[in-house]
PDB file of N, CA and C in Angstrom:
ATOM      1  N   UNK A   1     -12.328  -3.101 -32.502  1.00  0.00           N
ATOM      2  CA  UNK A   1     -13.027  -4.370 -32.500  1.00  0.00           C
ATOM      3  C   UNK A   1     -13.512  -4.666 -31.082  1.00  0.00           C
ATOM      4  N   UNK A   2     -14.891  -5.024 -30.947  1.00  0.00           N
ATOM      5  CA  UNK A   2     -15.576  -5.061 -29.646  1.00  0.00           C
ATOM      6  C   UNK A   2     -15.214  -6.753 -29.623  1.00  0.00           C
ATOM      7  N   UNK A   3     -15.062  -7.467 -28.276  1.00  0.00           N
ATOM      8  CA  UNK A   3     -14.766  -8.843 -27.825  1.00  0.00           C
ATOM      9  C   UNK A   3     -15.994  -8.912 -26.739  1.00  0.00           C
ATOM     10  N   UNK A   4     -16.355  -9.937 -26.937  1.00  0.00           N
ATOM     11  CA  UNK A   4     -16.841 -10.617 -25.625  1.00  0.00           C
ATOM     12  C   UNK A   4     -16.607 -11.303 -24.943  1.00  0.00           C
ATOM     13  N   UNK A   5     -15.617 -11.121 -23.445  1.00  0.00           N
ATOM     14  CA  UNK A   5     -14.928 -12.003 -23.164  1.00  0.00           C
ATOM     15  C   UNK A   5     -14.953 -11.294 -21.496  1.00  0.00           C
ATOM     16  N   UNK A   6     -14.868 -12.332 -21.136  1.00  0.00           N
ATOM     17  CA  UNK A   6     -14.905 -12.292 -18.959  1.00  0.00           C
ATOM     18  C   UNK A   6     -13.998 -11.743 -18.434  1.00  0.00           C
ATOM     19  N   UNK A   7     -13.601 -11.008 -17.580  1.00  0.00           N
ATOM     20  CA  UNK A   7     -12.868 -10.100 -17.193  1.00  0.00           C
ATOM     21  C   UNK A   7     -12.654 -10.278 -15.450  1.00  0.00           C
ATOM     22  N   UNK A   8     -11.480 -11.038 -14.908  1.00  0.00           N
ATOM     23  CA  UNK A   8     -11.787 -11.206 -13.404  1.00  0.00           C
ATOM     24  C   UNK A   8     -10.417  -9.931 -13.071  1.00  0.00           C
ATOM     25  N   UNK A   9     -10.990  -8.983 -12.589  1.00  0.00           N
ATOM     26  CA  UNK A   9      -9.668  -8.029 -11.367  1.00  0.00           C
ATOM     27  C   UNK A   9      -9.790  -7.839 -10.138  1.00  0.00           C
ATOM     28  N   UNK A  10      -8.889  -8.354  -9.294  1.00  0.00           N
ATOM     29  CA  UNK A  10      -8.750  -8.476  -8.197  1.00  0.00           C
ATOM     30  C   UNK A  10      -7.784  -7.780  -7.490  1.00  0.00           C
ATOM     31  N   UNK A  11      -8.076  -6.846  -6.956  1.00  0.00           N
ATOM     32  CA  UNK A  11      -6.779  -5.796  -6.155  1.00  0.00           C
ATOM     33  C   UNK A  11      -6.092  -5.002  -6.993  1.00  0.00           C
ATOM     34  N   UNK A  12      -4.767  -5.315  -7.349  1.00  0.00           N
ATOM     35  CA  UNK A  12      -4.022  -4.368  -8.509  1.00  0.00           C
ATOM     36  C   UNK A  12      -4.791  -4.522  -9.957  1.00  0.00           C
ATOM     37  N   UNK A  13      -5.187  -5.592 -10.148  1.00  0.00           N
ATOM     38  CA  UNK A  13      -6.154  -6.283 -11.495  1.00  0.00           C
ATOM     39  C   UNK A  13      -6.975  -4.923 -11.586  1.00  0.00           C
ATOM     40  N   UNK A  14      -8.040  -5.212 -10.930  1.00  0.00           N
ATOM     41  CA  UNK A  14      -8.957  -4.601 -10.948  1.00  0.00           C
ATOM     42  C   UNK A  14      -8.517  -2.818 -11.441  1.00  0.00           C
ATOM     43  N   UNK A  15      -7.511  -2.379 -10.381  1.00  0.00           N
ATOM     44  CA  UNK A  15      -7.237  -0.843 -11.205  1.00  0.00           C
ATOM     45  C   UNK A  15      -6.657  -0.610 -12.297  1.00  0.00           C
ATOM     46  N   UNK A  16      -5.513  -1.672 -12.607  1.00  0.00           N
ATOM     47  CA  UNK A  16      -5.065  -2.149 -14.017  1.00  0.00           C
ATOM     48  C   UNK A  16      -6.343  -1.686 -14.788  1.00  0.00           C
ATOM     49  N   UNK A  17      -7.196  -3.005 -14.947  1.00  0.00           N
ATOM     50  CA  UNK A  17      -8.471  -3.014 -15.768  1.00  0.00           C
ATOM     51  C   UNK A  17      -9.031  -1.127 -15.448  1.00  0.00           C
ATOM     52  N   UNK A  18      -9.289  -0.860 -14.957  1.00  0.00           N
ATOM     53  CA  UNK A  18     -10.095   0.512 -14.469  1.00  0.00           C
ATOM     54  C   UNK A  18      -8.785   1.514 -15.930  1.00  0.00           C
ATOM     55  N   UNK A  19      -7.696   1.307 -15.274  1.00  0.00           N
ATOM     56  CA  UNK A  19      -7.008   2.360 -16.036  1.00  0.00           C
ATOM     57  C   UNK A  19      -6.897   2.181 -17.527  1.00  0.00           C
ATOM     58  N   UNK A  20      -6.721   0.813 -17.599  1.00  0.00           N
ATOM     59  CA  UNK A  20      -6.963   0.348 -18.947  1.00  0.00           C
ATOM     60  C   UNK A  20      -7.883   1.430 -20.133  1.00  0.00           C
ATOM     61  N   UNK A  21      -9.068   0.861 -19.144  1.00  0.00           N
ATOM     62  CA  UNK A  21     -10.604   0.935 -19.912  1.00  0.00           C
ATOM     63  C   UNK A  21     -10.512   2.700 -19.922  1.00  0.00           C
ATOM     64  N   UNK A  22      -9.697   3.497 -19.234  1.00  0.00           N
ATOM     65  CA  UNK A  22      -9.832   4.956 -19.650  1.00  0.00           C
ATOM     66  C   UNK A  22     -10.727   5.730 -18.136  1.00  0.00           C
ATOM     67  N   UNK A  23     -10.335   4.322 -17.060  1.00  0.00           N
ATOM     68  CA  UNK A  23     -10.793   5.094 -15.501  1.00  0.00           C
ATOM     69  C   UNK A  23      -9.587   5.998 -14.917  1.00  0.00           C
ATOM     70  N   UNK A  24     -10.200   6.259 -14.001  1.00  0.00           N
ATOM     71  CA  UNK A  24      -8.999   7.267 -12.600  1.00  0.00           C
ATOM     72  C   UNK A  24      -8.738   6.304 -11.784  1.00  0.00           C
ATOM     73  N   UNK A  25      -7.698   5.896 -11.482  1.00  0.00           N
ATOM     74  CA  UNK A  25      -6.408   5.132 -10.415  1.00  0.00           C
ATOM     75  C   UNK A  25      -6.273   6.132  -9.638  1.00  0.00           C
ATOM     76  N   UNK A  26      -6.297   6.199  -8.118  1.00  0.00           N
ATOM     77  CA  UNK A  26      -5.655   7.055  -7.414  1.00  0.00           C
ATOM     78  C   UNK A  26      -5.496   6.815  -6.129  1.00  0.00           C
ATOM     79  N   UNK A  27      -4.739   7.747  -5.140  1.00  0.00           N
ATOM     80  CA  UNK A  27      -4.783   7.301  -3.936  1.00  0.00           C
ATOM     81  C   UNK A  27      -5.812   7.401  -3.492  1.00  0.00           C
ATOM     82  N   UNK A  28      -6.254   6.848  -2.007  1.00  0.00           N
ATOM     83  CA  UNK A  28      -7.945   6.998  -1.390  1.00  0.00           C
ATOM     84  C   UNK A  28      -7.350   8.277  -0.228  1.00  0.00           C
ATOM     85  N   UNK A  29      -8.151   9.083  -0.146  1.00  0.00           N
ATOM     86  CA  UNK A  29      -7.696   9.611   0.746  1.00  0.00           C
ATOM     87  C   UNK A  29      -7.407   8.956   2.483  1.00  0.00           C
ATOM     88  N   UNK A  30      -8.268   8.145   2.400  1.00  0.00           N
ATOM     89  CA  UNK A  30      -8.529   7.589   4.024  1.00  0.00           C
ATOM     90  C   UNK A  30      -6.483   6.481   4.262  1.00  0.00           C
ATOM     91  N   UNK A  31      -6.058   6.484   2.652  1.00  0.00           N
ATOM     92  CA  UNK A  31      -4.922   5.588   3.339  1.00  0.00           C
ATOM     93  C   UNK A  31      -5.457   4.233   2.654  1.00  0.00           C
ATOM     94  N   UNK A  32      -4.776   2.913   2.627  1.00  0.00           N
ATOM     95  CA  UNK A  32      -4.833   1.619   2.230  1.00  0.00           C
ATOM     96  C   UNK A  32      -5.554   1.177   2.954  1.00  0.00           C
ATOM     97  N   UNK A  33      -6.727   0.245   2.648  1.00  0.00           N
ATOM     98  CA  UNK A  33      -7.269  -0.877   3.189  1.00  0.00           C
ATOM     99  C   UNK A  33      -6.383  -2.199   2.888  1.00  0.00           C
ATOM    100  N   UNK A  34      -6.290  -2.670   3.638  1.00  0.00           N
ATOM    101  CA  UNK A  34      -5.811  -4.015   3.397  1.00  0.00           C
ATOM    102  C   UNK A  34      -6.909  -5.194   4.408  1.00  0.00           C
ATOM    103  N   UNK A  35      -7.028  -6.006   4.073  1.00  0.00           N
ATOM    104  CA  UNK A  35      -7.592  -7.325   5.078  1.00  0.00           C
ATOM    105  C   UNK A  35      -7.137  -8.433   4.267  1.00  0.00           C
ATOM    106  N   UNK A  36      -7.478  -9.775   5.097  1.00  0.00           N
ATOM    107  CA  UNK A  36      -7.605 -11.041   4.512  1.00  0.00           C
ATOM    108  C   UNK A  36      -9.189 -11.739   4.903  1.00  0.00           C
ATOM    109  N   UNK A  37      -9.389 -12.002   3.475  1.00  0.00           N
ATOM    110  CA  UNK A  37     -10.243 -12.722   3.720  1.00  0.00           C
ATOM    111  C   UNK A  37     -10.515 -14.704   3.289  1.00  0.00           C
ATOM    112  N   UNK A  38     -10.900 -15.055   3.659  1.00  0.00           N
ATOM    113  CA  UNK A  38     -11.350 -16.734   3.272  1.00  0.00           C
ATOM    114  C   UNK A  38     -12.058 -16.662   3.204  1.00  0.00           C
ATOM    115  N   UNK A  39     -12.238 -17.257   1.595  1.00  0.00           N
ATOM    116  CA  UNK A  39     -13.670 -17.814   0.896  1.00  0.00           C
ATOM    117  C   UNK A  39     -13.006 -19.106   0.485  1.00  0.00           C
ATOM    118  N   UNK A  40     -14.636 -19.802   0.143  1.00  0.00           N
ATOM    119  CA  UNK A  40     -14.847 -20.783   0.075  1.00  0.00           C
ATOM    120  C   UNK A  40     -15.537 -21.137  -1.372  1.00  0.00           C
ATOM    121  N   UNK A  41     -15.141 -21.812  -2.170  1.00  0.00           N
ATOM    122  CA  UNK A  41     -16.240 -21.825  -3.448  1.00  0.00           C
ATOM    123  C   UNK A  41     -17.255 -22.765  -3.966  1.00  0.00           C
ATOM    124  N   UNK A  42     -18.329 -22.865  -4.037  1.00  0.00           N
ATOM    125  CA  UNK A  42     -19.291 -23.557  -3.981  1.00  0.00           C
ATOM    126  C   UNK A  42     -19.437 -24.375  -5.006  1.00  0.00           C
ATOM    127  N   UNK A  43     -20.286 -25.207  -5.339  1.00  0.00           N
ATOM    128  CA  UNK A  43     -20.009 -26.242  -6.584  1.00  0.00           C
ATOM    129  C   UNK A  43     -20.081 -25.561  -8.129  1.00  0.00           C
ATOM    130  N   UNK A  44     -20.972 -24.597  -7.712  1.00  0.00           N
ATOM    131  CA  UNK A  44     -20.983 -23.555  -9.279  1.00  0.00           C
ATOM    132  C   UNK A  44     -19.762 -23.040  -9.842  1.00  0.00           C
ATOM    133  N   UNK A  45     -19.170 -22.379  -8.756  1.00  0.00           N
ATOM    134  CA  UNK A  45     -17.951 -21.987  -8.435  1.00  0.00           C
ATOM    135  C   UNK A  45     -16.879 -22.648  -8.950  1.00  0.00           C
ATOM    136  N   UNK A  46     -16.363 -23.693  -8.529  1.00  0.00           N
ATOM    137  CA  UNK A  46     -15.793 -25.178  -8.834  1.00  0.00           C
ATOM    138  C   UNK A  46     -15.743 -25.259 -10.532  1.00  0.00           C
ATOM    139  N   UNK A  47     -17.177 -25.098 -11.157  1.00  0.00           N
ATOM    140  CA  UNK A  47     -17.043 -25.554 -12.620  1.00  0.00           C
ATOM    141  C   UNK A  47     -16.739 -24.424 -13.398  1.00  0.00           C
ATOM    142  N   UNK A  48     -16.940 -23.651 -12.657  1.00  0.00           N
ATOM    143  CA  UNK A  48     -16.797 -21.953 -13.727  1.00  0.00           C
ATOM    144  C   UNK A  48     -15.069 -21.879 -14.309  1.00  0.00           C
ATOM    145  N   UNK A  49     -14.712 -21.674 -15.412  1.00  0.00           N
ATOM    146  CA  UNK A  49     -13.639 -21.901 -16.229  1.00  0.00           C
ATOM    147  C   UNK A  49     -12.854 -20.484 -15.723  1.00  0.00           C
ATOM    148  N   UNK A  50     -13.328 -19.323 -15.122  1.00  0.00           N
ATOM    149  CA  UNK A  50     -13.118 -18.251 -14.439  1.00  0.00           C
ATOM    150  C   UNK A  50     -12.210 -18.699 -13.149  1.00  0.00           C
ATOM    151  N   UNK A  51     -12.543 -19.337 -12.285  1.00  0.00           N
ATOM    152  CA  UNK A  51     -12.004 -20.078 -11.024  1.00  0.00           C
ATOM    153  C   UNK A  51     -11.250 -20.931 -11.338  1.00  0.00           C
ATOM    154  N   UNK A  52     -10.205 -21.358 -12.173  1.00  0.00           N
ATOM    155  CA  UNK A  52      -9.698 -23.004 -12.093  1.00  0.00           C
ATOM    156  C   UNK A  52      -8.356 -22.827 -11.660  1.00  0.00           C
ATOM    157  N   UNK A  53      -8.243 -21.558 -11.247  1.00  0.00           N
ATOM    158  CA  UNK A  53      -6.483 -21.550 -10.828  1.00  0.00           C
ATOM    159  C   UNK A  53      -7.192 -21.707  -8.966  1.00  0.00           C
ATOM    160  N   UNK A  54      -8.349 -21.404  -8.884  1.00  0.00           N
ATOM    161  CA  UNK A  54      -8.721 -21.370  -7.072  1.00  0.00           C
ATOM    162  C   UNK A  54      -8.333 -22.542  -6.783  1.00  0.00           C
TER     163      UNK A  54
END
């Protein structure tokens, strides 16, 4: 059964989802990226039912 439904992955999410769907998870060769970043979300942002835990 096909769904239509929004899909947000973010960091582990995102490869979760990848492995899920029948992708390759793996190490990078270069080693972990890590950073931090700050964002900010704009009024669109704000109403989107996707964002309401931000």
């Amino acid at each position: 059964m096909q769904k239509n439904i929004t899909i947000l992955g973010i960091c582990f999410g995102y490869q979760l989802l990848a492995y899920t769907l029948g992708g390759l998870v793996d190490y990078h060769r270069l080693g972990e990226e890590k950073r931090k970043t700050e964002i900010q979300l704009t009024e669109e942002g704000r109403r989107d039912s996707m964002l309401f835990i931000l």
